[in-house]
N, C-alpha and C. Protein backbone atom coordinates (compact mmCIF):
# COMPACT_ATOMS: atom_id res chain seq x y z
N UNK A 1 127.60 104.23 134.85
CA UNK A 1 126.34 104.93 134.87
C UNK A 1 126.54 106.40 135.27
N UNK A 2 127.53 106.41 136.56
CA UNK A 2 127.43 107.97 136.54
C UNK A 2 128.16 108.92 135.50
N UNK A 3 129.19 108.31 134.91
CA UNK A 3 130.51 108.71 134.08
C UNK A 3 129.26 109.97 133.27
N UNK A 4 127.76 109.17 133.05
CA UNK A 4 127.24 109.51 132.03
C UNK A 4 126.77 111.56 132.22
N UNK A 5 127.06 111.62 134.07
CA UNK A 5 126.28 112.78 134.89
C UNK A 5 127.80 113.66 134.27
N UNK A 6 129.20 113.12 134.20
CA UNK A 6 130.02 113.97 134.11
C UNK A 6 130.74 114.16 132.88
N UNK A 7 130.06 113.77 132.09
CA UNK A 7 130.60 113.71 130.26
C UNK A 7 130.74 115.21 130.34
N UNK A 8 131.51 115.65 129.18
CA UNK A 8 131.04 116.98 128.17
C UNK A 8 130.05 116.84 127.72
N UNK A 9 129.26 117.90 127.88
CA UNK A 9 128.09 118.18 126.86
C UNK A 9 128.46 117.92 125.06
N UNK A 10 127.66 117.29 124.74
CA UNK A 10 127.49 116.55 123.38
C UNK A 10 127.43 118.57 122.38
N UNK A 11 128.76 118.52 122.03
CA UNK A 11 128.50 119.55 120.87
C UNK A 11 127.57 119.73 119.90
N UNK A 12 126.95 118.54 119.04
CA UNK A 12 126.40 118.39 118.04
C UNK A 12 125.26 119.76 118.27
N UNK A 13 124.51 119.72 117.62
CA UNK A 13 123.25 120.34 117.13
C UNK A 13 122.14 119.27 117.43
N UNK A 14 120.80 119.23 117.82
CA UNK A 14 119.83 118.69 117.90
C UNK A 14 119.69 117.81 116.62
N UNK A 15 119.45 118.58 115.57
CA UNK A 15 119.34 118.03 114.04
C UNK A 15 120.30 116.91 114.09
N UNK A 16 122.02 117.43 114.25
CA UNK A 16 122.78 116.31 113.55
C UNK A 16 122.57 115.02 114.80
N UNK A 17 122.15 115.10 116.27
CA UNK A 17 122.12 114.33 117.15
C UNK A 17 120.59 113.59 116.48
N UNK A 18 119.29 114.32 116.06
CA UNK A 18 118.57 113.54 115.27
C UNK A 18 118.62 112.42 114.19
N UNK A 19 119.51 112.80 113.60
CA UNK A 19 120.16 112.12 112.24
C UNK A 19 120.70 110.88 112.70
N UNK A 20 121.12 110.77 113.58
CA UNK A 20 122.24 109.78 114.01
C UNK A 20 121.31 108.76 115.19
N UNK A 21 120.40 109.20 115.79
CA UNK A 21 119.69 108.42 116.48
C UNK A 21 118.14 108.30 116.30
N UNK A 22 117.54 108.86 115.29
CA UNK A 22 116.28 108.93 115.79
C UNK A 22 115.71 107.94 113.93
N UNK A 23 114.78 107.37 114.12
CA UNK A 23 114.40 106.53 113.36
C UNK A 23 112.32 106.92 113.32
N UNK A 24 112.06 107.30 112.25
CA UNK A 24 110.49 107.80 111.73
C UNK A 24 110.14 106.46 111.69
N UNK A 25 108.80 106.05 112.31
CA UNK A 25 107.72 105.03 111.39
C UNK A 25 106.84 105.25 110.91
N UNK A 26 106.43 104.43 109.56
CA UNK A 26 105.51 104.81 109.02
C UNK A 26 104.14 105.01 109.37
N UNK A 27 103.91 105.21 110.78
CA UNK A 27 102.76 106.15 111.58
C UNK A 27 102.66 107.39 111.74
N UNK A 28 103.89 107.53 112.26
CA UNK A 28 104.38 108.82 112.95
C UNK A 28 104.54 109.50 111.35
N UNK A 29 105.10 109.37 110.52
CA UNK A 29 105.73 110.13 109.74
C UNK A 29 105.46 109.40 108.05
N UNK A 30 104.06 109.15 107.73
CA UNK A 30 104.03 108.12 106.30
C UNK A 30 104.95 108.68 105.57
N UNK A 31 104.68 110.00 105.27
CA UNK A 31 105.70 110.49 103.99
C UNK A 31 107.09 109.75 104.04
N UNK A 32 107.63 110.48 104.69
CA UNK A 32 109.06 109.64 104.86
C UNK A 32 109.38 109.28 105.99
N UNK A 33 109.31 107.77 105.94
CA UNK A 33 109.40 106.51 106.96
C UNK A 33 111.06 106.37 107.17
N UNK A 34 111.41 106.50 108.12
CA UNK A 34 113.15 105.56 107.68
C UNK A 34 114.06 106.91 108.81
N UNK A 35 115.16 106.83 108.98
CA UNK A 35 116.16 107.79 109.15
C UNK A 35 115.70 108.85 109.25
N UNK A 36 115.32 110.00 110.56
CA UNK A 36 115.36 110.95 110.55
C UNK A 36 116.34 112.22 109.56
N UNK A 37 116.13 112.69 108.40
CA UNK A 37 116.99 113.61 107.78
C UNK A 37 116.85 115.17 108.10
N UNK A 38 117.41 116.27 107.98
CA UNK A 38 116.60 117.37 108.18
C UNK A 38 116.89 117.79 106.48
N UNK A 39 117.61 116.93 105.56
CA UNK A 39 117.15 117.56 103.95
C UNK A 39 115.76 117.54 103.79
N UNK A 40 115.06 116.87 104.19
CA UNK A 40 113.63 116.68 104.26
C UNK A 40 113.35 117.98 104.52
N UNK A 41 113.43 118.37 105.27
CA UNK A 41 112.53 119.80 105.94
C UNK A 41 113.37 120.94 106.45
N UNK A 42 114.28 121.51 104.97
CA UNK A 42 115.41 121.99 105.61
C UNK A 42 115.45 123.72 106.73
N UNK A 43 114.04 124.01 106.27
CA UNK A 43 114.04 125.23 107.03
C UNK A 43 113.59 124.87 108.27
N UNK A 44 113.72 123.50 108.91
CA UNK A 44 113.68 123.46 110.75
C UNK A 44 115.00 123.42 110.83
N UNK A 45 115.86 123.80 110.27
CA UNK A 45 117.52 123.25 110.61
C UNK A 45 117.84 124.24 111.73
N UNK A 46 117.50 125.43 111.37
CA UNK A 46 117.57 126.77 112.62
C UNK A 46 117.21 126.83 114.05
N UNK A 47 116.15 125.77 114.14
CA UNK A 47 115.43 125.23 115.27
C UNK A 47 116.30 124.29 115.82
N UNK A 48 116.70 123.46 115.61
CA UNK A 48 117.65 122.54 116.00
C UNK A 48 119.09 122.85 116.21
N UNK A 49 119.69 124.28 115.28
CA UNK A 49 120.58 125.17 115.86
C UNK A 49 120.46 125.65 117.15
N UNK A 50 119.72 126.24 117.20
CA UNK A 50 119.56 127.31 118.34
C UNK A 50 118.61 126.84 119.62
N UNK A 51 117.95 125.83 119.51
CA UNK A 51 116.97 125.12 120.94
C UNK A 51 118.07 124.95 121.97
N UNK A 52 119.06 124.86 122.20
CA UNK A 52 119.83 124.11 123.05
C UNK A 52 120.92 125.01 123.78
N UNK A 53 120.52 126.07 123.10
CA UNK A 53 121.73 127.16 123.41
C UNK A 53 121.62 128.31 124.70
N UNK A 54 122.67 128.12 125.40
CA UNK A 54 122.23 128.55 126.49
C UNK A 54 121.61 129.96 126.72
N UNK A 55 121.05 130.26 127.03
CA UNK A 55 120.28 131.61 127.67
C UNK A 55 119.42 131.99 126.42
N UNK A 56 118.99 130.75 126.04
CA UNK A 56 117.46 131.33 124.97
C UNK A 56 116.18 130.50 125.98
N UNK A 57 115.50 131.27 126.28
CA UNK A 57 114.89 130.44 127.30
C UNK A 57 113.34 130.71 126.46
N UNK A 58 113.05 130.69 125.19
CA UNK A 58 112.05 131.28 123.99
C UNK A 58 112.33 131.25 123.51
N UNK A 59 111.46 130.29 122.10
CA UNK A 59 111.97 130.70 120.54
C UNK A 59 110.15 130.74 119.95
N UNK A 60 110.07 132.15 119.12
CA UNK A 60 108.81 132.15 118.69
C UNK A 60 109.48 132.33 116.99
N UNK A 61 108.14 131.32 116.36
CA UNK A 61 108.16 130.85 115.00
C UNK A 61 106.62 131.18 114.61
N UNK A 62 106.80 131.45 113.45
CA UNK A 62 105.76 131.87 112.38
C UNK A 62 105.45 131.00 111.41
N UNK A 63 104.87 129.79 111.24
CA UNK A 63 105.29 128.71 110.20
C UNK A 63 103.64 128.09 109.79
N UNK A 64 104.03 127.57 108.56
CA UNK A 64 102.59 126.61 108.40
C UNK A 64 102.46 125.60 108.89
N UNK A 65 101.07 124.60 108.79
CA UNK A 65 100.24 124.18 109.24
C UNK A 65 101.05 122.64 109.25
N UNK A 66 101.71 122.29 108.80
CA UNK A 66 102.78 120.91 108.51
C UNK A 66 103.93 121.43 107.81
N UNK A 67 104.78 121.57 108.15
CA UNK A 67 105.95 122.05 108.16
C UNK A 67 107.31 121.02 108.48
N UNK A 68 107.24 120.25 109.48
CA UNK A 68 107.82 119.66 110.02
C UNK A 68 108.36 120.39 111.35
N UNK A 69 107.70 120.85 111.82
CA UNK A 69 108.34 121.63 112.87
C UNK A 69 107.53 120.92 114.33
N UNK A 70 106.90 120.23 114.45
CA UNK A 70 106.95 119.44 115.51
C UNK A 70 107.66 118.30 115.69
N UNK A 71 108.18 117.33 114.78
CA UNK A 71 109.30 116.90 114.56
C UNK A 71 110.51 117.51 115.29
N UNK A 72 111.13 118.82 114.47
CA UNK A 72 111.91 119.30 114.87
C UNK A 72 111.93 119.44 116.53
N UNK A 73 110.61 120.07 117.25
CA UNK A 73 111.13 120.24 118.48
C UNK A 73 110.61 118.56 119.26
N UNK A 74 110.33 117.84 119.03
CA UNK A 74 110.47 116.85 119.45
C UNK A 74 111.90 116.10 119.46
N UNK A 75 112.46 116.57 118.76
CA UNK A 75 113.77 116.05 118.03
C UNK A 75 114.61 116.58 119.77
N UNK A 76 114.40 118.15 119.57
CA UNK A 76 114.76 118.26 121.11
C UNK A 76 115.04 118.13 122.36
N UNK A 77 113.56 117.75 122.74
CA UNK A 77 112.86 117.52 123.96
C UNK A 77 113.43 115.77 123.84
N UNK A 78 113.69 114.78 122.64
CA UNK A 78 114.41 113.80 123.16
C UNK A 78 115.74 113.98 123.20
N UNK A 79 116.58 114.37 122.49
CA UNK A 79 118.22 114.98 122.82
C UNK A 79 118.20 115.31 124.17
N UNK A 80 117.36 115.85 124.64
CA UNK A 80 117.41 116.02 126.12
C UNK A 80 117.08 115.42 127.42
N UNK A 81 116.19 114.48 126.61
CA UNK A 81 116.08 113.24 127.73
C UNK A 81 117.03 111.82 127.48
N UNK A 82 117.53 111.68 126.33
CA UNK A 82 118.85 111.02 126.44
C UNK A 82 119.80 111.46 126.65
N UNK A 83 120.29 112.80 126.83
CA UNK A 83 121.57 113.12 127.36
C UNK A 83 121.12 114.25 129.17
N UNK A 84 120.49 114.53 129.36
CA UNK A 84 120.46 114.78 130.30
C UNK A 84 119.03 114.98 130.73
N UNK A 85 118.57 113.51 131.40
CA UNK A 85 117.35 113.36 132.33
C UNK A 85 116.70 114.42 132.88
N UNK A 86 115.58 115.10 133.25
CA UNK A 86 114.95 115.88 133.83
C UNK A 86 113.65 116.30 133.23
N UNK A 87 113.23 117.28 134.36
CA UNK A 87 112.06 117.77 133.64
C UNK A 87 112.13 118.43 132.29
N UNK A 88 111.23 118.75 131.13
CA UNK A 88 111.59 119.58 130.01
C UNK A 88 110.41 120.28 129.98
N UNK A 89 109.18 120.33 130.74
CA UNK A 89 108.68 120.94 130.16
C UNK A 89 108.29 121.82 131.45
């Protein structure tokens, strides 16, 4: 359990850590139900680059109305509560 406090930080990107763990239902997400992809919605890929990186403590976006970009930072805010517990917001 603690091994988990002294890992390396998980290199990946938010996105590719999405891909690999996160699963849409057809509530949350009718369009496409199944496997989180970011081909789906490829202009959040930048968001999922750069959320995690140290000393950005702000990211302001200009985007439409469904986009997939709450997705994306949700995608986040859980990468971060499975790899390192705490407050996020």
């Amino acid at each position: 359990m603690l091994s988990r406090f002294f890992a390396e930080p998980d290199p990946r990107s938010d996105w590719e850590w999405a891909e690999e763990n996160i699963v849409l239902d057809s509530k949350g997400s009718p369009g496409n139900p199944g496997p989180y992809r970011v081909a789906i919605a490829p202009h959040t890929r930048f968001l999922g680059e750069i959320a995690g990186t140290p000393g950005i403590h702000q990211i302001t976006i200009k985007k439409n109305s469904q986009g997939a970009w709450t997705e994306a930072v949700l995608n986040h805010i859980r990468r971060r509560v499975a790899q390192r517990p705490g407050n996020v917001v």
